[in-house]
C-alpha atoms as a PDB file:
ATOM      1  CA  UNK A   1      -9.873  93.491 133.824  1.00  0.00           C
ATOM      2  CA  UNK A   2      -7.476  95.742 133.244  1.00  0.00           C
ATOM      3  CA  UNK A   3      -6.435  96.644 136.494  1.00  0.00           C
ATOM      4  CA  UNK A   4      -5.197  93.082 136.940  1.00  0.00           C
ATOM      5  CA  UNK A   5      -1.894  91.574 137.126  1.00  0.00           C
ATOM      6  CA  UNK A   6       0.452  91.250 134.306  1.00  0.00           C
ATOM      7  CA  UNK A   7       1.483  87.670 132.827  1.00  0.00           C
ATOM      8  CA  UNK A   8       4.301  87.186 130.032  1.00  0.00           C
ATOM      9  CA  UNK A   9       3.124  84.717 127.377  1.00  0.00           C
ATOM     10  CA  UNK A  10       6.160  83.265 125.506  1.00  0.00           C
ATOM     11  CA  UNK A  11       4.714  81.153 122.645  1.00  0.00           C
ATOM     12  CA  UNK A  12       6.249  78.792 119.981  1.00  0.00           C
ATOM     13  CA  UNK A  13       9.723  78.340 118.604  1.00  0.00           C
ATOM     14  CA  UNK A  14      10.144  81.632 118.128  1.00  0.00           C
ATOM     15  CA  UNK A  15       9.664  82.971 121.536  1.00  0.00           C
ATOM     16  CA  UNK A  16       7.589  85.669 120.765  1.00  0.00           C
ATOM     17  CA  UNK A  17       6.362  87.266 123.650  1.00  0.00           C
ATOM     18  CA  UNK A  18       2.855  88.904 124.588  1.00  0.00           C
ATOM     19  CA  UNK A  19       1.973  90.562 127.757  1.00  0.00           C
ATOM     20  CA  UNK A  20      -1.628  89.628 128.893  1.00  0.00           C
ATOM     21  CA  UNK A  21      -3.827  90.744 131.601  1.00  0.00           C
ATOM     22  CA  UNK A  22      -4.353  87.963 134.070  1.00  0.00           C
ATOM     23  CA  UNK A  23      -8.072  88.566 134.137  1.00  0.00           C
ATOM     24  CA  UNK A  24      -7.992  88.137 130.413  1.00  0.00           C
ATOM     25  CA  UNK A  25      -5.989  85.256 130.753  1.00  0.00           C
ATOM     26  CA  UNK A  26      -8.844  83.942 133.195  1.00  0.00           C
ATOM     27  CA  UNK A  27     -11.381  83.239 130.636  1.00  0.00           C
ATOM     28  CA  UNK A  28      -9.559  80.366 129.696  1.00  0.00           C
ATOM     29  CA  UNK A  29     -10.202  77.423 132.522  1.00  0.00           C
ATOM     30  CA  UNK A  30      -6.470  76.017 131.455  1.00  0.00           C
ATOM     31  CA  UNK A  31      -4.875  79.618 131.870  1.00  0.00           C
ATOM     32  CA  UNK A  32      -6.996  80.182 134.972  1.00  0.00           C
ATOM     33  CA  UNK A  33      -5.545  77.545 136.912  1.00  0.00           C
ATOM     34  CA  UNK A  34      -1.667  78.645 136.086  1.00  0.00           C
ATOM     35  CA  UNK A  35      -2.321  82.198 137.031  1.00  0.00           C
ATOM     36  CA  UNK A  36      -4.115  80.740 140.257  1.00  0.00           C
ATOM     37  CA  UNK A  37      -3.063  77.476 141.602  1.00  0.00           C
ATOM     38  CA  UNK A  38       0.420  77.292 143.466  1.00  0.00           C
ATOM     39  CA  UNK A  39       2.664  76.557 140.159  1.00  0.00           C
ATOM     40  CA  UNK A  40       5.463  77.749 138.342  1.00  0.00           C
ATOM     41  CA  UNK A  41       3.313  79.519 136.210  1.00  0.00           C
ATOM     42  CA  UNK A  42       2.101  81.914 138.864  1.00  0.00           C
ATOM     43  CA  UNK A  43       5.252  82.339 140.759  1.00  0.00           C
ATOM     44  CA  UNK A  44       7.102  83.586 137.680  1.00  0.00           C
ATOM     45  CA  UNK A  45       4.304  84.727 135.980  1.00  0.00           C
ATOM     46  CA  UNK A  46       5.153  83.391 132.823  1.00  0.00           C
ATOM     47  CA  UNK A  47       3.389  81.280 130.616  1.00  0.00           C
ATOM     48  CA  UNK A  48       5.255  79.224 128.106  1.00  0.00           C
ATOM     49  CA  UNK A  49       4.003  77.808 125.263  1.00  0.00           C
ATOM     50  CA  UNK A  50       6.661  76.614 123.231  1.00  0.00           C
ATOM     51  CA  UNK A  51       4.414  73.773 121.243  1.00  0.00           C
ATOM     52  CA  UNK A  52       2.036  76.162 119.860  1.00  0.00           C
ATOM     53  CA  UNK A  53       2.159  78.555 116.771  1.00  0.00           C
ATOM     54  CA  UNK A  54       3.171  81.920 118.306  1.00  0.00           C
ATOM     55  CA  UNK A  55       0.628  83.716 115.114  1.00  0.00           C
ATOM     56  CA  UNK A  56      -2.148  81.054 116.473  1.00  0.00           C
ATOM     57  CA  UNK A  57      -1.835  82.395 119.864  1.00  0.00           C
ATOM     58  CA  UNK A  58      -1.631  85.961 119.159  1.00  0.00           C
ATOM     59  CA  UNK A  59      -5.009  85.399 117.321  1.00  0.00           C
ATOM     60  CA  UNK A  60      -6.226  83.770 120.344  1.00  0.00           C
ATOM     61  CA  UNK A  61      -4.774  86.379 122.317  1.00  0.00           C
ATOM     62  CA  UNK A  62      -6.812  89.327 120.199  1.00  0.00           C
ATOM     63  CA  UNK A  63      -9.921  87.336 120.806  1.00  0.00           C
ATOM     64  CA  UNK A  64      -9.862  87.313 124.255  1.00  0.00           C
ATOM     65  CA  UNK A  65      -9.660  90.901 124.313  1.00  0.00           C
ATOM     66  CA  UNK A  66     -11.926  91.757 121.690  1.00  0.00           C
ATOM     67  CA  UNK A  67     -13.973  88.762 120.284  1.00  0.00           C
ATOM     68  CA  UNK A  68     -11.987  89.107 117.259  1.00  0.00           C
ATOM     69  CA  UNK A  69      -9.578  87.883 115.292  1.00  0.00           C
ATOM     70  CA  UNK A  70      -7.566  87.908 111.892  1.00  0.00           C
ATOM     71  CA  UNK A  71      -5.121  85.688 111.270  1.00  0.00           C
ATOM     72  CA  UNK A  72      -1.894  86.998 108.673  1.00  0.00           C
ATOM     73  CA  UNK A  73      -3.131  84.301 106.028  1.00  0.00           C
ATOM     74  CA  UNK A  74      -6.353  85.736 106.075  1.00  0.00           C
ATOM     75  CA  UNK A  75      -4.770  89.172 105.852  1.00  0.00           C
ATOM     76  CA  UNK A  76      -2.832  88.353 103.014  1.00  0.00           C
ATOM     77  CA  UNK A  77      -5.757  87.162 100.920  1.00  0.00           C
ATOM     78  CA  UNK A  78      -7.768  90.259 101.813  1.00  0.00           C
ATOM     79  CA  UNK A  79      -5.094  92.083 100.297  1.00  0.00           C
ATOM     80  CA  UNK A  80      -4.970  90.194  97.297  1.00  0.00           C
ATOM     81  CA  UNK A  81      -8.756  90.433  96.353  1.00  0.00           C
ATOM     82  CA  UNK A  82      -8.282  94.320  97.094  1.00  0.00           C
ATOM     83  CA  UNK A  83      -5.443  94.087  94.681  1.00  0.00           C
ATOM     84  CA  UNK A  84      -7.118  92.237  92.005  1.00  0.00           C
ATOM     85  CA  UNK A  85     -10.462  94.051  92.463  1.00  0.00           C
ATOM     86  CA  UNK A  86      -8.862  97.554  91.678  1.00  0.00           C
ATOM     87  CA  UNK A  87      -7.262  96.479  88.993  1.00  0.00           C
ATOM     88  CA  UNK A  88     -10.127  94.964  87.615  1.00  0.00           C
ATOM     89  CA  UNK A  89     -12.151  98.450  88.334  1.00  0.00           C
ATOM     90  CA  UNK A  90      -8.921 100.367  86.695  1.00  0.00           C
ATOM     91  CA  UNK A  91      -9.190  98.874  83.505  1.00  0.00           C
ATOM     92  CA  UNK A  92     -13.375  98.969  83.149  1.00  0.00           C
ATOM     93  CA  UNK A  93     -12.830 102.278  84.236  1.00  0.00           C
ATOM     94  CA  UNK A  94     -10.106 103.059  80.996  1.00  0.00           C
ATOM     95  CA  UNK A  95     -12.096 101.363  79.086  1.00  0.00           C
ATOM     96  CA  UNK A  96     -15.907 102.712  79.709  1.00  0.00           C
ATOM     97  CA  UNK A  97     -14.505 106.393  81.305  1.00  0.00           C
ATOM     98  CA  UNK A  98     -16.716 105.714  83.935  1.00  0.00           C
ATOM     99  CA  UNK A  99     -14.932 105.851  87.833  1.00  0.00           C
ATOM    100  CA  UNK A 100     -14.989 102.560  89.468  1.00  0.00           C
ATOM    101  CA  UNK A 101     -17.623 101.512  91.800  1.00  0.00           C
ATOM    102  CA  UNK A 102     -17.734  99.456  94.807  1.00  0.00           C
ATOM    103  CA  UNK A 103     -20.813  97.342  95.543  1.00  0.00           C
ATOM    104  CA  UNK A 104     -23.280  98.504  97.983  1.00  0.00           C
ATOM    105  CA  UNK A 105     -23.367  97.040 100.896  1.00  0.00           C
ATOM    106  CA  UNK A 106     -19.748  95.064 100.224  1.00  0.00           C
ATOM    107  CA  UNK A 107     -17.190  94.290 102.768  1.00  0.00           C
ATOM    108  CA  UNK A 108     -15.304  96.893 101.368  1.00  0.00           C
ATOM    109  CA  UNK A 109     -17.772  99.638 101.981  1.00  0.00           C
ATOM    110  CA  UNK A 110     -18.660  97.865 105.651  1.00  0.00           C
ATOM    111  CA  UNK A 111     -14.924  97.809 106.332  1.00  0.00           C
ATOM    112  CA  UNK A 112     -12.941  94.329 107.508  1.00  0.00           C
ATOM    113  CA  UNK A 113     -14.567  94.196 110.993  1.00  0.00           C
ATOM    114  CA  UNK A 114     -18.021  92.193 110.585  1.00  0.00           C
ATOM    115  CA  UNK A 115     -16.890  90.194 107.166  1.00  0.00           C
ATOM    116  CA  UNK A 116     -14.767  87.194 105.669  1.00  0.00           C
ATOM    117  CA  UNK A 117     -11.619  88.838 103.648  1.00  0.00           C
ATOM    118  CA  UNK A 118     -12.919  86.148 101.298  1.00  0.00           C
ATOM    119  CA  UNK A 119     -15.763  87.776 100.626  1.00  0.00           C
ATOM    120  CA  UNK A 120     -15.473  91.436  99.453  1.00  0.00           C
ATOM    121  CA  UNK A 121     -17.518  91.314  96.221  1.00  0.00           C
ATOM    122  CA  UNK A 122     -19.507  88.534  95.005  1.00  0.00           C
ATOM    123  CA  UNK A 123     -19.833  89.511  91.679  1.00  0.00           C
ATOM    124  CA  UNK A 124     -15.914  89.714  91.665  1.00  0.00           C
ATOM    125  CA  UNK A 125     -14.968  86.157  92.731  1.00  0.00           C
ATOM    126  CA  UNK A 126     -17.880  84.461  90.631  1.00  0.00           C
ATOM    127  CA  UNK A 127     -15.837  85.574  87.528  1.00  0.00           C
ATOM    128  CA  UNK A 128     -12.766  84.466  89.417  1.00  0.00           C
ATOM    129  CA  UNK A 129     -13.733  81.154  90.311  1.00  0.00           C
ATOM    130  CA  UNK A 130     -16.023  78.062  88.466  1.00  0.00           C
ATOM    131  CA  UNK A 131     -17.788  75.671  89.946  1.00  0.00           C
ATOM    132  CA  UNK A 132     -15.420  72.792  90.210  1.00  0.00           C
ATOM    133  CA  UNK A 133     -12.401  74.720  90.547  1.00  0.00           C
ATOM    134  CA  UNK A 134     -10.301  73.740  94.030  1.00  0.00           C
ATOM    135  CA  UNK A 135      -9.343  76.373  96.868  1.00  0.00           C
ATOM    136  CA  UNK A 136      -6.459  78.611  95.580  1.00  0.00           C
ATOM    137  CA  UNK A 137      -2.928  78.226  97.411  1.00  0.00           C
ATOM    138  CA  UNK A 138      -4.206  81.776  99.967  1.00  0.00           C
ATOM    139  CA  UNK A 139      -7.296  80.289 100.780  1.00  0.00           C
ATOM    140  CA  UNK A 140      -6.340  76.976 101.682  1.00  0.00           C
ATOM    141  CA  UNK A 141      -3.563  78.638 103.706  1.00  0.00           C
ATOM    142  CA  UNK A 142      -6.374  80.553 105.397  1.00  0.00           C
ATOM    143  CA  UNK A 143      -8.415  77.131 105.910  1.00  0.00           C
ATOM    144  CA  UNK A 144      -5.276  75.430 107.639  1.00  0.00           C
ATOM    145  CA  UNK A 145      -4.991  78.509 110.046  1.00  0.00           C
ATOM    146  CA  UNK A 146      -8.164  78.530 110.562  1.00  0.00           C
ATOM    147  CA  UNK A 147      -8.441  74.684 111.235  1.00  0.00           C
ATOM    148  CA  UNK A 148      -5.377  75.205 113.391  1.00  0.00           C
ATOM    149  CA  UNK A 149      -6.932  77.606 115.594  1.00  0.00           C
ATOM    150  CA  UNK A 150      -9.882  75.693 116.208  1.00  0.00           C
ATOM    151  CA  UNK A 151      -7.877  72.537 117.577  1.00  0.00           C
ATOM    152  CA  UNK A 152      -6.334  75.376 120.058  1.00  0.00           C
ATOM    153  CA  UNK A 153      -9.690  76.457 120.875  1.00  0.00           C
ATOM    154  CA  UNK A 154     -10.377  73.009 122.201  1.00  0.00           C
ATOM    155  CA  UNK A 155      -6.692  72.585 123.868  1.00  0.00           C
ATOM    156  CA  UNK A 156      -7.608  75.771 125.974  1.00  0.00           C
ATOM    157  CA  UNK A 157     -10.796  74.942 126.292  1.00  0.00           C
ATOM    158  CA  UNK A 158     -12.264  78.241 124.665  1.00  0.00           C
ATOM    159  CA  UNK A 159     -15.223  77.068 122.330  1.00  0.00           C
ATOM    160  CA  UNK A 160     -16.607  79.958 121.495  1.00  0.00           C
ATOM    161  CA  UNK A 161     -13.141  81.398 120.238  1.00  0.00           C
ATOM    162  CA  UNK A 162     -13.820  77.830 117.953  1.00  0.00           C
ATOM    163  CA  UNK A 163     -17.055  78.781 117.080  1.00  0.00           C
ATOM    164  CA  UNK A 164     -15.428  82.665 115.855  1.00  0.00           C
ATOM    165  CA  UNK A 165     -12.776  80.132 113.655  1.00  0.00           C
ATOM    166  CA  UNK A 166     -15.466  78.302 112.163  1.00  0.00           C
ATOM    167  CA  UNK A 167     -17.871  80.674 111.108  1.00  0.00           C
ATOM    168  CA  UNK A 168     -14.730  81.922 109.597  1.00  0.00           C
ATOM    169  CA  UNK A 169     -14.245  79.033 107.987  1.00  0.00           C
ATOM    170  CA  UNK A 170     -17.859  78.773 106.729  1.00  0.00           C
ATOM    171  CA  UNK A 171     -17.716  82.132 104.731  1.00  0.00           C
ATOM    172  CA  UNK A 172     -14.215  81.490 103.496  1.00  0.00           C
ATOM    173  CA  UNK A 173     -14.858  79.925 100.230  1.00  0.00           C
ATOM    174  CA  UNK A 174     -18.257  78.780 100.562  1.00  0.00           C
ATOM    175  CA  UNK A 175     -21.245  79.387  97.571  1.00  0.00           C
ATOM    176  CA  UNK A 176     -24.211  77.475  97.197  1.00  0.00           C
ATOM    177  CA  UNK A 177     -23.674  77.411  93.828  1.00  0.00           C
ATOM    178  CA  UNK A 178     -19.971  75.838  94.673  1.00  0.00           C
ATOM    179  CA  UNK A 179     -20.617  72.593  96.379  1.00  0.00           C
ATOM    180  CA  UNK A 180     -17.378  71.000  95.645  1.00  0.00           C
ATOM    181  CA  UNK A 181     -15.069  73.999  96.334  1.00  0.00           C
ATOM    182  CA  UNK A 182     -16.844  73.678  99.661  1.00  0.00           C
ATOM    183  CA  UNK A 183     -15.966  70.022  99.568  1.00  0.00           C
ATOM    184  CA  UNK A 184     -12.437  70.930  99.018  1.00  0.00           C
ATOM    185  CA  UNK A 185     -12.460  73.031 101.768  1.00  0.00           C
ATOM    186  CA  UNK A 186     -13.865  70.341 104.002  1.00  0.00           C
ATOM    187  CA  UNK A 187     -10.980  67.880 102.945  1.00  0.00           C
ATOM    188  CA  UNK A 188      -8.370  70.578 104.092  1.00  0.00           C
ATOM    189  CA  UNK A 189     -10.192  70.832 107.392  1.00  0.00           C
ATOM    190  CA  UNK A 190     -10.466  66.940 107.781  1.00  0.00           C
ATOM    191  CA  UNK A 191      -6.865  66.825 108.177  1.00  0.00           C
ATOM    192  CA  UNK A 192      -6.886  68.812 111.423  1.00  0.00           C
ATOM    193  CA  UNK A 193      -9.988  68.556 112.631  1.00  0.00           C
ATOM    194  CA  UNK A 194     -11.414  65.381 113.660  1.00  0.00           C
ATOM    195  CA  UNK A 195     -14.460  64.250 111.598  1.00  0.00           C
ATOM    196  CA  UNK A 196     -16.101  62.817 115.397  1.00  0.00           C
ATOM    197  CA  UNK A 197     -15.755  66.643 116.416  1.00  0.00           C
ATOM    198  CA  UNK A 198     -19.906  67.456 117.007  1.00  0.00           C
ATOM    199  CA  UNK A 199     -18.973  71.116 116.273  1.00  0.00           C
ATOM    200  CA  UNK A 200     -17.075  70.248 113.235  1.00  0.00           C
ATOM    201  CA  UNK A 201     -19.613  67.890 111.903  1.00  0.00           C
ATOM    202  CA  UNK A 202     -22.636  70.399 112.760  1.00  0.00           C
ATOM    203  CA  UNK A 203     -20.857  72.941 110.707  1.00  0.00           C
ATOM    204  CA  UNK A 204     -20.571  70.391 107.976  1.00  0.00           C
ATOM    205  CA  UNK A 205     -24.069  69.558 108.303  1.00  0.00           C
ATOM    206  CA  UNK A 206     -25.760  72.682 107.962  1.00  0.00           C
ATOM    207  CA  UNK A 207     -23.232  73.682 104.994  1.00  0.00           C
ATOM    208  CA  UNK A 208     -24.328  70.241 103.125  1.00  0.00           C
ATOM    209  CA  UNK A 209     -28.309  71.292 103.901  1.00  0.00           C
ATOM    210  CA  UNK A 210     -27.637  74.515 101.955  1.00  0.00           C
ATOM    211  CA  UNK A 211     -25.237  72.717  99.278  1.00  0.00           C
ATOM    212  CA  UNK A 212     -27.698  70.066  98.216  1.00  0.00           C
ATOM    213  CA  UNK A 213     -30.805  72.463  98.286  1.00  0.00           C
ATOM    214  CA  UNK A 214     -28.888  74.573  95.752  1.00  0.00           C
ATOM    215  CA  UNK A 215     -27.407  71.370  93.666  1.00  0.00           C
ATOM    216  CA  UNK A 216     -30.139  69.749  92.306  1.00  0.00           C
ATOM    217  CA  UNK A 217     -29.653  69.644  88.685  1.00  0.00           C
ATOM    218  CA  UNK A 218     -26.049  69.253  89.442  1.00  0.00           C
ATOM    219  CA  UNK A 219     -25.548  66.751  91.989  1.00  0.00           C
ATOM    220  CA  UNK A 220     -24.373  63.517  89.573  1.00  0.00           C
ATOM    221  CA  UNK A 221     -21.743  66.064  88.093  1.00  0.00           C
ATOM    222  CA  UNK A 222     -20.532  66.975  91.537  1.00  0.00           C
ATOM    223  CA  UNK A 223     -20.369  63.256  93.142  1.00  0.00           C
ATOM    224  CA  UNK A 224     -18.123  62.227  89.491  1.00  0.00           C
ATOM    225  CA  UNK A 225     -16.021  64.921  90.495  1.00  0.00           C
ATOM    226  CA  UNK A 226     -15.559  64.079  93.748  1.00  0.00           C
ATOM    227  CA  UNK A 227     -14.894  60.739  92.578  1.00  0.00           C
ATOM    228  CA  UNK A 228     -12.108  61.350  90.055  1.00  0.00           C
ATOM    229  CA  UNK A 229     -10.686  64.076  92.493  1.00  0.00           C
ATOM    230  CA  UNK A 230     -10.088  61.800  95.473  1.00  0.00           C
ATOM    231  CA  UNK A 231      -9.907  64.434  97.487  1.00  0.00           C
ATOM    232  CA  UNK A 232     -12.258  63.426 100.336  1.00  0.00           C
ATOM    233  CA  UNK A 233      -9.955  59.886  99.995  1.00  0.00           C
ATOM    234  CA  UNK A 234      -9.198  59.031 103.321  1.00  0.00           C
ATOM    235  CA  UNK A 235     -11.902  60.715 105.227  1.00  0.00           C
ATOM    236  CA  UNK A 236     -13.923  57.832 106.197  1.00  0.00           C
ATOM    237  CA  UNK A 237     -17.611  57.955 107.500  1.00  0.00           C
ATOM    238  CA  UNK A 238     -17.519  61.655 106.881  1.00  0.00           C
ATOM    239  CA  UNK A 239     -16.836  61.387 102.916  1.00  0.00           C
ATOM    240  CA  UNK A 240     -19.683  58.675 102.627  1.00  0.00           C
ATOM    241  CA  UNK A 241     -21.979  60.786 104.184  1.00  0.00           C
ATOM    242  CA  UNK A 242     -21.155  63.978 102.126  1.00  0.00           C
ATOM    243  CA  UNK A 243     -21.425  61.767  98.811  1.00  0.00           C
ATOM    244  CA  UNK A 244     -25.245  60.199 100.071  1.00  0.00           C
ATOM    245  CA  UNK A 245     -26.217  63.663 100.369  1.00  0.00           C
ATOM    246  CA  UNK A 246     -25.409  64.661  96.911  1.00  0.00           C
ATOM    247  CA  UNK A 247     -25.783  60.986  95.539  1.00  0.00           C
ATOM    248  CA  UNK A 248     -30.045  61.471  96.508  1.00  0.00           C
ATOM    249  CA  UNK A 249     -32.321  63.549  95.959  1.00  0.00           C
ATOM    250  CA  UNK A 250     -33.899  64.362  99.302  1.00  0.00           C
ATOM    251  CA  UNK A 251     -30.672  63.792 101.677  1.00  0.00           C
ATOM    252  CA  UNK A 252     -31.311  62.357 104.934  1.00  0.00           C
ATOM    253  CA  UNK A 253     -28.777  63.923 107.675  1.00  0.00           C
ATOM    254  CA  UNK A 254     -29.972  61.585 110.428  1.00  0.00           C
ATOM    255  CA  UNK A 255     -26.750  59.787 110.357  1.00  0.00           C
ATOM    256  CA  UNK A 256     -24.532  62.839 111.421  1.00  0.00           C
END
């Protein structure tokens, strides 16, 4: 591919510009057809894309070159867990005299390449977090990029680049132990995302299997808090049908 052609891609308000290998480019049946069909697009070869976020299409830029992705947000919060986990380690080291640790088998031993930022040390973010608490400010700017992305995925008709933005989206915040920080999470996505989305909905499916296996003694807790909360207010079918699975004990997810 890399013997191809050149385009300029000139995205959002910004004008940022990115220069992309047509046969990249290609993968994309939308992007295809202005780097082949007799348009403007082709003559000047120059792509603008002055609607879209000019981070979202970088990100969607790095996939198509490498099946990967990381968006600044989730950067950012990576950074901040790596802050807050050495600190942590400093002072249980000052305190015991022993040198800190990291968990085998962490993301921070694998490296950033095959894990969630949100996920560096388990141990680390159950003392963080409880199990009604609601995203923090990082990830729910994570979940918006995220959610974002995915509605680009479908405007450029790339879904597997989706599918990469939802499985990030899956191990952002999610614990089996944490249904309703999960709910949370689904709220934020509900926004973006349309709840008639069959992706969208499968991932919500197979996350409520998990969250409702794991919430048994806790389920009447969790559907009074997302009561009082309101959060999934406004949500329609989709909020009924998370509350029936948590409102029963053997959830039926025939209606999805």
């Amino acid at each position: 591919c890399y013997s191809s052609g050149i385009f300029t891609v000139i995205a959002g308000q910004t004008k940022e510009r990115f220069l992309v290998h047509e046969a990249v480019l290609a993968q994309s049946p939308v992007f295809h057809a202005m780097t082949t069909l007799p348009v403007k697009e082709k003559e000047e070869r120059t792509i603008q894309l002055p609607v879209d976020e000019a981070s979202h299409i970088r990100c969607m830029i790095a996939w198509l070159y490498t099946k990967n992705f990381y968006t600044q947000s989730e950067c950012d919060l990576r950074a901040k867990f790596i802050k807050s986990i050495n600190e942590r380690q400093e002072r249980l080291s000052s305190s015991s005299h022993n040198p800190p640790t990291v968990k085998h088998g962490s993301s921070l031993e694998a490296g950033c390449d095959t894990v969630s930022p949100a996920l560096d040390i388990q141990e680390h973010e159950d003392n963080l977090h409880s199990g009604t608490d609601p995203l923090t400010d990082a990830e729910r700017a994570v979940a918006v990029d995220l959610a974002q992305i995915y509605v680009l995925s479908d405007k450029y008709l790339l879904p597997r680049f989706g599918d990469c933005a939802l499985a990030k989206l899956g191990n952002l915040v999610y614990r089996p132990k944490y249904p309703v920080r999960f709910l949370h999470l689904v709220a934020v996505l509900n926004t973006y995302i349309p709840e008639s989305d069959a992706s969208f909905r499968c991932f919500v499916q197979e996350s409520l299997k998990s969250a409702a296996r794991c919430a048994t003694g806790d389920k009447d807790k969790i559907v009074s808090s997302i009561i009082e909360n309101g959060f999934m207010r406004g949500s329609g079918v989709l909020a009924e049908e998370i509350l029936s699975a948590f409102a029963h004990e053997d959830p039926s997810f025939d209606s999805f």
